[in-house]
Protein backbone atom coordinates (compact mmCIF):
# COMPACT_ATOMS: atom_id res chain seq x y z
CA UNK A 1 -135.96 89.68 80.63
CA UNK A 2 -136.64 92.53 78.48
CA UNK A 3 -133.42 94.45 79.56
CA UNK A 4 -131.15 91.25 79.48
CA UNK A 5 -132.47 90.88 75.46
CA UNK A 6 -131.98 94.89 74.80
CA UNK A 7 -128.09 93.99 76.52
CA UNK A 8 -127.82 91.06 74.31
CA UNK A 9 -128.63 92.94 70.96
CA UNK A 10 -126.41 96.46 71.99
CA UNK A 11 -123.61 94.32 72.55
CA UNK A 12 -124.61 91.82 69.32
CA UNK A 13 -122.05 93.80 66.85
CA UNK A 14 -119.05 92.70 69.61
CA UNK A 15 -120.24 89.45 69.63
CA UNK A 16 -120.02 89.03 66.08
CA UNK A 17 -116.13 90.28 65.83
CA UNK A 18 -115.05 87.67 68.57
CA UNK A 19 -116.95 85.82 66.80
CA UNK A 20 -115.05 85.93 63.68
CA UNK A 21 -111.56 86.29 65.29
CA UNK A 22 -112.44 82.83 67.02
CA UNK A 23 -113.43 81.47 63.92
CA UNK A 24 -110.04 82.56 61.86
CA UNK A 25 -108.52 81.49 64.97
CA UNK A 26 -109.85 77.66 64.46
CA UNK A 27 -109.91 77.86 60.92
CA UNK A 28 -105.46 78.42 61.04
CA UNK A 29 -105.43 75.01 63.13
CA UNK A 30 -107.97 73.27 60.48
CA UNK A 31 -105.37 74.06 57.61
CA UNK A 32 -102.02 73.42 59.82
CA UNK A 33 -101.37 77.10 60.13
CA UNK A 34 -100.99 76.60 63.53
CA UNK A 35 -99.75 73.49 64.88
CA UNK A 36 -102.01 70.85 67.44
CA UNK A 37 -99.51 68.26 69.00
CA UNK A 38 -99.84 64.24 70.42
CA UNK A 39 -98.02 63.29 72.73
CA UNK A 40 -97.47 59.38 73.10
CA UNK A 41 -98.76 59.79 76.25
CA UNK A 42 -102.87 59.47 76.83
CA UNK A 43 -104.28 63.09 77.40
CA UNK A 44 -107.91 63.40 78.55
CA UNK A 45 -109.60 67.53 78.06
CA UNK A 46 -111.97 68.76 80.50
CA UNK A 47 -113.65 71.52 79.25
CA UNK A 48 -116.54 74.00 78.58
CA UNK A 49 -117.50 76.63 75.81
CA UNK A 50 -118.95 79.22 78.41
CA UNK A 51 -116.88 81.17 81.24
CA UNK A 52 -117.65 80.39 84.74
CA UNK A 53 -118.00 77.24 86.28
CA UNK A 54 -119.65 74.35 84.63
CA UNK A 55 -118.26 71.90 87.20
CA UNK A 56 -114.90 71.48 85.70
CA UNK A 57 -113.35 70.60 89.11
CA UNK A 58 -115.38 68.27 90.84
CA UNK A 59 -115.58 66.18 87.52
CA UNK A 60 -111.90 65.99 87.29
CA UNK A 61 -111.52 64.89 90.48
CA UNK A 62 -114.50 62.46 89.90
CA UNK A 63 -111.89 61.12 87.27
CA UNK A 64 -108.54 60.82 89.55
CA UNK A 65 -110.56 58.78 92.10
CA UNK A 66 -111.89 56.48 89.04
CA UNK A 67 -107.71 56.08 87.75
CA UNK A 68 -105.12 56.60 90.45
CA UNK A 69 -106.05 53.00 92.10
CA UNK A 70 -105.17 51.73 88.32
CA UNK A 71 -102.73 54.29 86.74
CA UNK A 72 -100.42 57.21 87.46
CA UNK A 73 -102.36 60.14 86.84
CA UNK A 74 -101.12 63.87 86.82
CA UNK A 75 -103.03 66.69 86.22
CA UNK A 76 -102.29 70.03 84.35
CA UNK A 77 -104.09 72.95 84.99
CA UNK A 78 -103.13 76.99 83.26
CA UNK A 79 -103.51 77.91 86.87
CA UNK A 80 -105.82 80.91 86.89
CA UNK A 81 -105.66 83.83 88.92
CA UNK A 82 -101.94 82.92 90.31
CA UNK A 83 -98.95 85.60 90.18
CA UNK A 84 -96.48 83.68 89.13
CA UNK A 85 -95.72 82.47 85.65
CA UNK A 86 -94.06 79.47 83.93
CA UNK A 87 -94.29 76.05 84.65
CA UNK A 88 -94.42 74.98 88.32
CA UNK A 89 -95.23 71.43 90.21
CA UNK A 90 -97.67 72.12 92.92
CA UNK A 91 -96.79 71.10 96.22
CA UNK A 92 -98.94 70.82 99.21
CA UNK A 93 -97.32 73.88 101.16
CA UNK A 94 -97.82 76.39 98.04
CA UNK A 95 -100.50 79.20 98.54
CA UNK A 96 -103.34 80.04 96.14
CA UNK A 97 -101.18 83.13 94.56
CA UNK A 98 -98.37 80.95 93.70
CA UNK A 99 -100.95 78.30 91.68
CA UNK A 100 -104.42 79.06 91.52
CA UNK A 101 -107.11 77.24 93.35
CA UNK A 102 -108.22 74.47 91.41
CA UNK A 103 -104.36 72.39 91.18
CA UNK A 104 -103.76 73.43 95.04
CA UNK A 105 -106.99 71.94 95.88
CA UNK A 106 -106.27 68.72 93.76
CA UNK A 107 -102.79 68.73 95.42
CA UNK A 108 -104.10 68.99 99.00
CA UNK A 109 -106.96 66.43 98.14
CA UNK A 110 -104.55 63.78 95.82
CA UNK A 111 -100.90 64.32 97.30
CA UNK A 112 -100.31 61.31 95.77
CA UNK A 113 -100.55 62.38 92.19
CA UNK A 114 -98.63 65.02 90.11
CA UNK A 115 -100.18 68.28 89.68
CA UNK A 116 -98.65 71.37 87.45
CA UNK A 117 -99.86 74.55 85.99
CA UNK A 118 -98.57 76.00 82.89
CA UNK A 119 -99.79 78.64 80.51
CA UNK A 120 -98.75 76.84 77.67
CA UNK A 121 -99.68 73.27 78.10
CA UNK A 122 -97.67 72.08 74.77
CA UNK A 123 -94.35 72.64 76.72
CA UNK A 124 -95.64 71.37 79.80
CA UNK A 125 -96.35 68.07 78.51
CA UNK A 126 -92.69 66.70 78.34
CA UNK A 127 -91.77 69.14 81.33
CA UNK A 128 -94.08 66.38 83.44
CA UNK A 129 -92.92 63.48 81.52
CA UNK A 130 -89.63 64.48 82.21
CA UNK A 131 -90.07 65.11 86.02
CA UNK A 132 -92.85 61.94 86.24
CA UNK A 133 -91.48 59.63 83.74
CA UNK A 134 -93.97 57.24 85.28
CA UNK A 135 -97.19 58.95 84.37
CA UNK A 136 -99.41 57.15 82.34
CA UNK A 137 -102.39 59.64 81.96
CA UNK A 138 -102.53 63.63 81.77
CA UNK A 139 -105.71 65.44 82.65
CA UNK A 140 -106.15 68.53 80.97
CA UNK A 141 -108.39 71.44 83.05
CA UNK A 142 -110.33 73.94 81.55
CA UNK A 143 -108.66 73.12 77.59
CA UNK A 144 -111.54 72.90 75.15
CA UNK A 145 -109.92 75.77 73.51
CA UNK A 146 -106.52 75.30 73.99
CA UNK A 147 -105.88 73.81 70.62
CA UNK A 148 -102.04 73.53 71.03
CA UNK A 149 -102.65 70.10 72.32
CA UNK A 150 -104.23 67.24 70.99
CA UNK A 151 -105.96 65.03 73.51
CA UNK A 152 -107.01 61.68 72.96
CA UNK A 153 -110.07 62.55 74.39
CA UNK A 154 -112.28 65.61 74.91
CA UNK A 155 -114.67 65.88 77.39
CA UNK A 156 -116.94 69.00 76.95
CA UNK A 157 -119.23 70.37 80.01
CA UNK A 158 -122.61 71.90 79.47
CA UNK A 159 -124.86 72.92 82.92
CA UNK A 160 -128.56 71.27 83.09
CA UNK A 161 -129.99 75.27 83.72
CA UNK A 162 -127.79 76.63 80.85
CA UNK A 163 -127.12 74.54 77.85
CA UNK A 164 -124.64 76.24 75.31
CA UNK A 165 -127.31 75.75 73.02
CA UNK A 166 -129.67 78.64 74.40
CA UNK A 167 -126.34 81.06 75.11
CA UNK A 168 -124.86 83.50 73.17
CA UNK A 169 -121.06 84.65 72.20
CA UNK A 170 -119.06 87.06 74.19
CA UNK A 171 -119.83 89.38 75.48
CA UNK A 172 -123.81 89.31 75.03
CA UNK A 173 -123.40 85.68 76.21
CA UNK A 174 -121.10 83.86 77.84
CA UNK A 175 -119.75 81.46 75.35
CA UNK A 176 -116.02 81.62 74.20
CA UNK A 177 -116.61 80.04 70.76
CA UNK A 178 -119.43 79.81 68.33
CA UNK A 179 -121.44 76.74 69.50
CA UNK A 180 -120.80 74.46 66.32
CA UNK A 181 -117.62 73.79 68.44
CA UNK A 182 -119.24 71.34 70.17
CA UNK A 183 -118.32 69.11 67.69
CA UNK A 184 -114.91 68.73 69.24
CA UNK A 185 -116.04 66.88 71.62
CA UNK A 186 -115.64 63.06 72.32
CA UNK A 187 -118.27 62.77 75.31
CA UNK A 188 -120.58 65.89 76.25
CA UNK A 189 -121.54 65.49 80.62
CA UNK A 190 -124.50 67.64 81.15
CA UNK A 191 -123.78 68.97 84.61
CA UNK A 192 -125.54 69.96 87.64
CA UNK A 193 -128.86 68.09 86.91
CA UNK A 194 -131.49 67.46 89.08
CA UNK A 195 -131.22 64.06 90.86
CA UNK A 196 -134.76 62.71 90.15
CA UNK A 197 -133.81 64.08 85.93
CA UNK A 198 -136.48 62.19 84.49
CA UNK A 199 -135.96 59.95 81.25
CA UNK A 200 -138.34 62.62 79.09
CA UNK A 201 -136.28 65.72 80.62
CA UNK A 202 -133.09 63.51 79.04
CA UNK A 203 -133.99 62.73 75.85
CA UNK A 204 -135.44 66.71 75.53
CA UNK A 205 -131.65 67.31 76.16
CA UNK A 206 -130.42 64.85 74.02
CA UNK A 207 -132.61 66.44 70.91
CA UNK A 208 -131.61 69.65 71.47
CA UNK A 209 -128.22 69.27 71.94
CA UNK A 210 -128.24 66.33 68.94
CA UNK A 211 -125.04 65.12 69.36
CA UNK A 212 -123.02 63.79 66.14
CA UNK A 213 -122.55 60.11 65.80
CA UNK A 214 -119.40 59.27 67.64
CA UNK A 215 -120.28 61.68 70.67
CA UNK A 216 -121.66 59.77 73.76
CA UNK A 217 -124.03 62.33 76.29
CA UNK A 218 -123.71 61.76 80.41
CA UNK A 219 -125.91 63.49 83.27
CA UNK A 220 -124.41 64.11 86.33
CA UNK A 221 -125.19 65.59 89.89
CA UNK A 222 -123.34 66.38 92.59
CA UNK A 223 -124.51 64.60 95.90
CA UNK A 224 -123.18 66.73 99.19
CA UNK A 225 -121.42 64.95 102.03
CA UNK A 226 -121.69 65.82 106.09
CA UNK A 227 -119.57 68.55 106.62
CA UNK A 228 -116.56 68.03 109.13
CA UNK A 229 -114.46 70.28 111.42
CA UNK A 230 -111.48 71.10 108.91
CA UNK A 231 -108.78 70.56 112.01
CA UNK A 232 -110.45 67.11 112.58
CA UNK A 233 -111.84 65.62 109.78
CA UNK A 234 -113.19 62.34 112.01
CA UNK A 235 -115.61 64.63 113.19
CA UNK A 236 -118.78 65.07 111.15
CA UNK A 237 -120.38 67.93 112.01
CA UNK A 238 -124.63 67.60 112.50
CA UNK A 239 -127.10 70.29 110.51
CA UNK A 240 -128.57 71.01 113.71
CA UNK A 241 -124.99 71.69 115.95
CA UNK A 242 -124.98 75.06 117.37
């Protein structure tokens, strides 16, 4: 503990600069300097304010199950840790290298929906409108701070053990923005909670994480499934098989 606050104040001057180049950087789109687009159509934002996982994934697929039965969905990911660049529609045959992870997973899991990975999400938009005409919704991964795009809704992912409340800025934290940019947000999901969260352990959240007016606050968990064989999914496979 000691050592992780002596870390925290060595590296408190670096902090402060990204600190202040994030800032200019959201103060330019405040005053039009740089340009946040709409598209006509609906955009949903899954996002966080920290690096690492939050549980970005599993809640956008929690979403695609909840409107594909009811709407065309498509998802749009940047498509992290692939080598190649540009805009690209995920197909099931592609490799991890050629999209990143996350949309080849969605693919393999939804082949039924649209799935793409861009850098710049702006120009993607009417790249999937004009190769899906039919979609009717557009889930942004991982875009809280992609500001380029305007979505009609922003959902903004905290975890239950680390609230962006107690964390610091990069890189004696692991926050990408100051954490006033919660504000952004349309719903806030605290993630990765307990399953027996008790009603006092909510509203402690809930006060210190005192959401503005129009922002809504969900809990969720993640409840496991039997594993199966991956070469025969009708076969669940028992804790106690050798």
């Amino acid at each position: 503990m000691i050592q992780r606050h002596l870390f925290r104040i060595l590296l408190a001057p670096f902090s402060l600069l990204y600190g202040l180049a994030v800032s200019l950087r959201n103060a330019f789109y405040r005053a039009g300097l740089l340009k946040s687009m709409r598209f006509s159509v609906p955009v949903i934002s899954v996002g966080n304010l920290s690096v690492g996982g939050a549980g970005k994934t599993p809640h956008i697929e929690y979403l695609i199950r909840l409107l594909r039965e009811h709407i065309q969905v498509a998802t749009l990911s940047r498509g992290y840790s692939r080598k190649t660049r540009g805009f690209l529609t995920v197909e099931r045959q592609h490799n991890a290298e050629q999209v990143g992870d996350e949309p080849l997973q969605f693919k393999r899991k939804f082949p039924d929906i649209g799935v793409y990975v861009a850098e710049d999400r702006a120009f993607a938009i009417p790249q999937i409108m004009a190769a899906q005409p039919d979609t009717q919704l557009i889930l942004l991964d991982d875009a809280f701070q992609h500001r380029a795009v305007l979505p009609g809704l922003n959902i903004l992912l905290t975890e239950y053990d680390n609230l962006f409340t107690r964390d610091y800025l990069l890189p004696a934290g692991r926050l990408r923005e100051w954490r006033s940019a919660y504000e952004r947000a349309d719903v806030i999901v605290v993630s990765k909670c307990p399953p027996d969260l008790t009603q006092t352990d909510a509203r402690r959240i809930r006060v210190e994480i005192n959401p503005l007016p129009h922002q809504k606050i969900f809990f969720s968990y993640y409840a496991y499934q039997v594993p199966y064989y991956q070469f025969n999914p009708r076969y669940r496979l028992k804790l106690d098989d050798k």
